[in-house]
Protein backbone atom coordinates (compact mmCIF):
# COMPACT_ATOMS: atom_id res chain seq x y z
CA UNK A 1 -12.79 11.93 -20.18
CA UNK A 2 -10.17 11.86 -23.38
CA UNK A 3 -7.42 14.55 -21.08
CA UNK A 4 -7.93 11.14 -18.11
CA UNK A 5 -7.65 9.00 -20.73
CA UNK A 6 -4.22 10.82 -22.15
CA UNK A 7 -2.97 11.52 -18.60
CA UNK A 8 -3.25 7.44 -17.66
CA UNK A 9 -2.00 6.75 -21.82
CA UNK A 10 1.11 9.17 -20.64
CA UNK A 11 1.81 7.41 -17.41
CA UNK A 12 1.82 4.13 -18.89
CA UNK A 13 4.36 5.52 -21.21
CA UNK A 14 6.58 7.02 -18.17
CA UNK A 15 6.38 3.23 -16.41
CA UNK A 16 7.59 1.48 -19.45
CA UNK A 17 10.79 3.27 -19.90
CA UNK A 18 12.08 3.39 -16.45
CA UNK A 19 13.20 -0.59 -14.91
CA UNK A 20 12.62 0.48 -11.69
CA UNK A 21 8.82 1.42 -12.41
CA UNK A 22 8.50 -1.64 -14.18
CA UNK A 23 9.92 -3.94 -11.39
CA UNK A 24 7.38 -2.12 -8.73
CA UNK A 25 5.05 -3.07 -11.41
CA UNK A 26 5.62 -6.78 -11.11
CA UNK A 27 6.51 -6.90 -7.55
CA UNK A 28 2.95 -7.77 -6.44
CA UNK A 29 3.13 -10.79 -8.70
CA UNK A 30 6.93 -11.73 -7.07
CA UNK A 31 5.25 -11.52 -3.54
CA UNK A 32 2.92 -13.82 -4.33
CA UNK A 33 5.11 -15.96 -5.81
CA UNK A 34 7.34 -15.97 -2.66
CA UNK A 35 4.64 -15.94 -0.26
CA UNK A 36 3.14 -19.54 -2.29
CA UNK A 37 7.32 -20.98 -3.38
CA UNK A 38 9.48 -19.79 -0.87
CA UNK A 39 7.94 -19.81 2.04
CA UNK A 40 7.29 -23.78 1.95
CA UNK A 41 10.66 -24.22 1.01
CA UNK A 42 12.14 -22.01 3.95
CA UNK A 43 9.59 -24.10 6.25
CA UNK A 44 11.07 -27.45 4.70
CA UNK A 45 14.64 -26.91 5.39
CA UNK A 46 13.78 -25.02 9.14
CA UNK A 47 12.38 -28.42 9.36
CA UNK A 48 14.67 -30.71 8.65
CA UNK A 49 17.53 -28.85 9.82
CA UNK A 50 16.20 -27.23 13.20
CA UNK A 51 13.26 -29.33 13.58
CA UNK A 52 11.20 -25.68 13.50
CA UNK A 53 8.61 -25.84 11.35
CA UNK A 54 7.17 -22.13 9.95
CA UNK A 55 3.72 -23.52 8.75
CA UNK A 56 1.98 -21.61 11.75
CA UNK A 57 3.65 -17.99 10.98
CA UNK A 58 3.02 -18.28 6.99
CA UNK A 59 -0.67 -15.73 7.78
CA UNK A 60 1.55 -12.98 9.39
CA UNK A 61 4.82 -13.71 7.10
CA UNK A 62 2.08 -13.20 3.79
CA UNK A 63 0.32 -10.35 5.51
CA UNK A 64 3.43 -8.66 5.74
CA UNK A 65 3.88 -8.89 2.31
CA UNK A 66 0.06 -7.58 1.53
CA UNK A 67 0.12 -3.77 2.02
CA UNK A 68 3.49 -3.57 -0.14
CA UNK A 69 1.34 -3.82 -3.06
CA UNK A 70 -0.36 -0.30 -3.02
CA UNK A 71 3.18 1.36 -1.54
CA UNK A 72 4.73 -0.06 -4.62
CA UNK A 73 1.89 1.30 -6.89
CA UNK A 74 1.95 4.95 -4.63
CA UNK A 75 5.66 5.42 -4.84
CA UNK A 76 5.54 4.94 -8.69
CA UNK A 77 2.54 7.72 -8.67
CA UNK A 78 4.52 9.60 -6.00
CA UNK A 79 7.87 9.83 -8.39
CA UNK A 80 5.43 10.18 -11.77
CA UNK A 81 4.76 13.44 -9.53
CA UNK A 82 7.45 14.72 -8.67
CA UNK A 83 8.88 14.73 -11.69
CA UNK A 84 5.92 16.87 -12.95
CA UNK A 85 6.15 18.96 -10.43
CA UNK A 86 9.41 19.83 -10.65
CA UNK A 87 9.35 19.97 -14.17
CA UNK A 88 6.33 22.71 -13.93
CA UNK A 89 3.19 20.47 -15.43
CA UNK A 90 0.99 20.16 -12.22
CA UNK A 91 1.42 24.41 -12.33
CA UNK A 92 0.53 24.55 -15.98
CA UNK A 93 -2.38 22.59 -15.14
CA UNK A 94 -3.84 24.27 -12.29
CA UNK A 95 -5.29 26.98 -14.61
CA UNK A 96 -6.24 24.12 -17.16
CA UNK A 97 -9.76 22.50 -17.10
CA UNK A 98 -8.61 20.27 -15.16
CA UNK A 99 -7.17 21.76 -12.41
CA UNK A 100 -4.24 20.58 -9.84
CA UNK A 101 -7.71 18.35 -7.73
CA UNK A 102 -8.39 16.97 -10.78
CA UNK A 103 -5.14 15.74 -11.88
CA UNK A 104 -4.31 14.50 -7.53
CA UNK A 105 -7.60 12.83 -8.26
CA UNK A 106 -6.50 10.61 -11.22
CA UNK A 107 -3.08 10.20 -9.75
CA UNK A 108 -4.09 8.82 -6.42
CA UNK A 109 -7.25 6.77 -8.47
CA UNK A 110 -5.22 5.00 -10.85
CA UNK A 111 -3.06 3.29 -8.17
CA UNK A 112 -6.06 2.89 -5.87
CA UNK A 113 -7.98 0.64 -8.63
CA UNK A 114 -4.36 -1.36 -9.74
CA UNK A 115 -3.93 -2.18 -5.81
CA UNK A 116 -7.92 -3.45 -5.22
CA UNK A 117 -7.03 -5.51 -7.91
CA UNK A 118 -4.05 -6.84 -7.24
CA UNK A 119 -4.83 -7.07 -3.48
CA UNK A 120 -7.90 -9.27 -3.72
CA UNK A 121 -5.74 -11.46 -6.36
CA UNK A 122 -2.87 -11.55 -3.36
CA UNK A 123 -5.72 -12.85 -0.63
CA UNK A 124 -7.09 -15.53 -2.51
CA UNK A 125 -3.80 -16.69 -3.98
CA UNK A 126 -2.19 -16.76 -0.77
CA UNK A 127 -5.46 -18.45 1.41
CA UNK A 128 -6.73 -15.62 3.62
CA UNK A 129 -10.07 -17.06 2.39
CA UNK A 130 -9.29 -19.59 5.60
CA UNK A 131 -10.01 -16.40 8.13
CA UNK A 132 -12.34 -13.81 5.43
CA UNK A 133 -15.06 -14.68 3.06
CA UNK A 134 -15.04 -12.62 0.01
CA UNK A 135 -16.64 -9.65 1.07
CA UNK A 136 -14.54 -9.10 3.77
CA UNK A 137 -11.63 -9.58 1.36
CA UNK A 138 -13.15 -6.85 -0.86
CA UNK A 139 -13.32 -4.32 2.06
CA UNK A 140 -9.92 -5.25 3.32
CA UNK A 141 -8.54 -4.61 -0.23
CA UNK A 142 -10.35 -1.45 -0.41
CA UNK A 143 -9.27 -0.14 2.80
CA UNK A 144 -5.13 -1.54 1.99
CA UNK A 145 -5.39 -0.05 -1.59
CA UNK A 146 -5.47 3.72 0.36
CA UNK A 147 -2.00 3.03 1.29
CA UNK A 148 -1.34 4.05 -2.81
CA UNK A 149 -2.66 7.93 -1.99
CA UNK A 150 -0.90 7.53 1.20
CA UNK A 151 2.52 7.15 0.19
CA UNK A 152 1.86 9.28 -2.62
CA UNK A 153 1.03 11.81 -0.77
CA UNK A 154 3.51 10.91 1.45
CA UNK A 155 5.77 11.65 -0.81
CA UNK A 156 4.11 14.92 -2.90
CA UNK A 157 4.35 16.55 0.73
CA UNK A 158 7.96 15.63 1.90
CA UNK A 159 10.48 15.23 -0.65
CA UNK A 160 11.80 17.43 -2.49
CA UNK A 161 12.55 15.69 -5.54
CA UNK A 162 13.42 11.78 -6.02
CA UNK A 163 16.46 11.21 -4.33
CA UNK A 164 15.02 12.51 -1.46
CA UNK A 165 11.56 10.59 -2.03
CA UNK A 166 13.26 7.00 -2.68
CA UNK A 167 14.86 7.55 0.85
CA UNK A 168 11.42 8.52 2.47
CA UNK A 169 9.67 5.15 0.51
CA UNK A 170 12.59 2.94 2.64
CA UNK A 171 11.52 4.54 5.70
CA UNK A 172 7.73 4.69 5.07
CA UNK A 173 7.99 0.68 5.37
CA UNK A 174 7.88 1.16 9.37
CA UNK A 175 4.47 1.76 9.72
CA UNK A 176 4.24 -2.46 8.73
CA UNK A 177 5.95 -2.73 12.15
CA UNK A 178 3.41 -3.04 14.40
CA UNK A 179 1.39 -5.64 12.47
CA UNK A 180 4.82 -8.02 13.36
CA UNK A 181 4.71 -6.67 17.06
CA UNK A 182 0.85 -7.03 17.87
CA UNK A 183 0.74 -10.88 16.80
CA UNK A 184 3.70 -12.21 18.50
CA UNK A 185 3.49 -10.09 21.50
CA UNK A 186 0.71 -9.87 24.14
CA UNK A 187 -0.84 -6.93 26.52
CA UNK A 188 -2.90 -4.50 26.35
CA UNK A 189 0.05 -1.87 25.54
CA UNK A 190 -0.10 -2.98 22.58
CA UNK A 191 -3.30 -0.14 21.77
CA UNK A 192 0.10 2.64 21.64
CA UNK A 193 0.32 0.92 18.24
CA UNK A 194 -2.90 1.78 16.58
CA UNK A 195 -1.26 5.02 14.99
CA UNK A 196 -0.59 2.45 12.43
CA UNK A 197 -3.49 1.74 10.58
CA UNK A 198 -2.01 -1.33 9.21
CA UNK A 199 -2.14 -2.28 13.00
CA UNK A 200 -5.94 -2.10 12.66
CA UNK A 201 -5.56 -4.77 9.06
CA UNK A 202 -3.49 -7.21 10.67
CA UNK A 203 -6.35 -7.29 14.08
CA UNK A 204 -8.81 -7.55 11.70
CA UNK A 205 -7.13 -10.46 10.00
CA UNK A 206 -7.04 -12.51 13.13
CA UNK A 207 -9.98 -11.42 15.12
CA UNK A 208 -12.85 -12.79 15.63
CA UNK A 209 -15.92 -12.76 12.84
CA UNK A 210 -18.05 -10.66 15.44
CA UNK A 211 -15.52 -7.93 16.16
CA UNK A 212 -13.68 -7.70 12.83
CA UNK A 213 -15.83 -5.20 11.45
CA UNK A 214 -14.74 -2.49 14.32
CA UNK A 215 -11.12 -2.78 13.45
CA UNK A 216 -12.19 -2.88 9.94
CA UNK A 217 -13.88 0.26 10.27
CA UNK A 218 -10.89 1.58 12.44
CA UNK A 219 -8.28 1.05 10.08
CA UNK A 220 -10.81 3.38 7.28
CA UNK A 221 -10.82 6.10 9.77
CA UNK A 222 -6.96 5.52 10.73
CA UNK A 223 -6.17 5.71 6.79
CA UNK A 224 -8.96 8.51 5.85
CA UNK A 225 -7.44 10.96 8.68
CA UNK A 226 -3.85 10.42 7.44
CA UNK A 227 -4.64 10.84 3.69
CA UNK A 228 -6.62 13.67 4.99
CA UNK A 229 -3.34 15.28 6.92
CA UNK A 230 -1.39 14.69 3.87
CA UNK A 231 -3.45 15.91 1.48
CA UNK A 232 -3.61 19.33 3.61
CA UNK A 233 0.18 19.30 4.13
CA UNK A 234 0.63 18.93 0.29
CA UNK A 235 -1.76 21.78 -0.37
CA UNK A 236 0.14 23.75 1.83
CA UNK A 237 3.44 23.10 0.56
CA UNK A 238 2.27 23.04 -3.27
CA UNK A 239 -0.97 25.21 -2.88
């Protein structure tokens, strides 16, 4: 319990001297902000200048802005290791009593338990209680907060170092794609997108109370088999 405790002590440390950590680490509360100030505003002057109000599209436009919370909490994880690794610590402590699983377990926990948190907050701040009740909004936030692993993982198993990993965090953004193209477009085509499993969050949003718990359950499977493929492809690289 006291080398967790040092290990999360060590990362706070880490986050607090690096600006860019510390902006991902308000970021959730800006996106809320924007998602509750900006988007009226927007909607006011669409309004009155193009006569096109946005009231209707604020759900999607806020979703949209819901899974960034656990990327931003991932990619700081994701850096936090790489720089161990490349500096030689996770090594070291692979022959420690903690081992490298224990120490990928507390990095990919620690951001798991800040996103729940700051995931539910983002729901009922921003009125998803209007389509979930609160259990539904705790599951959702569960199954959204395994996009921190993901991109950590993400990251652990395809960059090389940071420079490369801040260029695979702009591109790892895609996968919110399909959220955008399955509400605005219709047909059943639209199934190709399921890959995503932030496809499966934003059909659970917006589906109906009796089917929302099979897309629910899809998008754990979607996310468990990725974090599963990148966990292996980590091991392999790093094993």
């Amino acid at each position: 319990m006291n080398r967790n405790y040092n290990l999360i002590k060590g990362d706070l440390k880490i986050i607090s001297r690096d600006p860019m950590f510390i902006l991902c680490t308000v970021a959730p509360v800006l996106l809320i902000l924007v998602a509750l100030i900006l988007f009226p505003i927007v909607s006011g002057l669409t309004t009155r200048l193009l006569h096109f109000p946005l009231e209707a599209y604020f759900p999607i436009g806020r979703l949209f802005f819901f899974p960034l919370t656990p990327m931003m909490f991932g990619m700081i994880y994701g850096f936090i290791l790489l720089d161990e690794r490349d500096g030689g610590i996770i090594s070291y402590l692979a022959i420690t009593p903690v081992g490298k699983s224990g120490y990928l377990a507390i990095r990919m926990l620690v951001p798991v338990c800040l996103s729940f948190v700051m995931c539910m907050v983002f729901l009922l701040a921003t009125g998803f209680n209007q389509f979930l009740n609160v259990f539904e909004m705790a599951v959702l936030s569960i199954i959204v907060a395994s996009e921190a692993p993901l991109m950590l993982l993400f990251l652990g198993a395809f960059a090389s170092n940071k420079v490369e990993g801040m260029a695979i965090t702009k591109g790892f953004g895609i996968i919110i794609l399909p959220m955008l193209i399955d509400y605005f477009l219709t047909g059943g085509w639209r199934w190709v997108l399921s890959v995503s499993p932030l496809w499966w969050i934003e059909r659970a949003v917006f589906s109906e109370s009796y089917i929302r718990w099979i897309y629910l359950a899809g998008a754990a499977l979607v996310h468990f088999i990725f974090i599963f493929l990148l966990y292996k492809k980590f091991e392999k690289r790093f094993g």
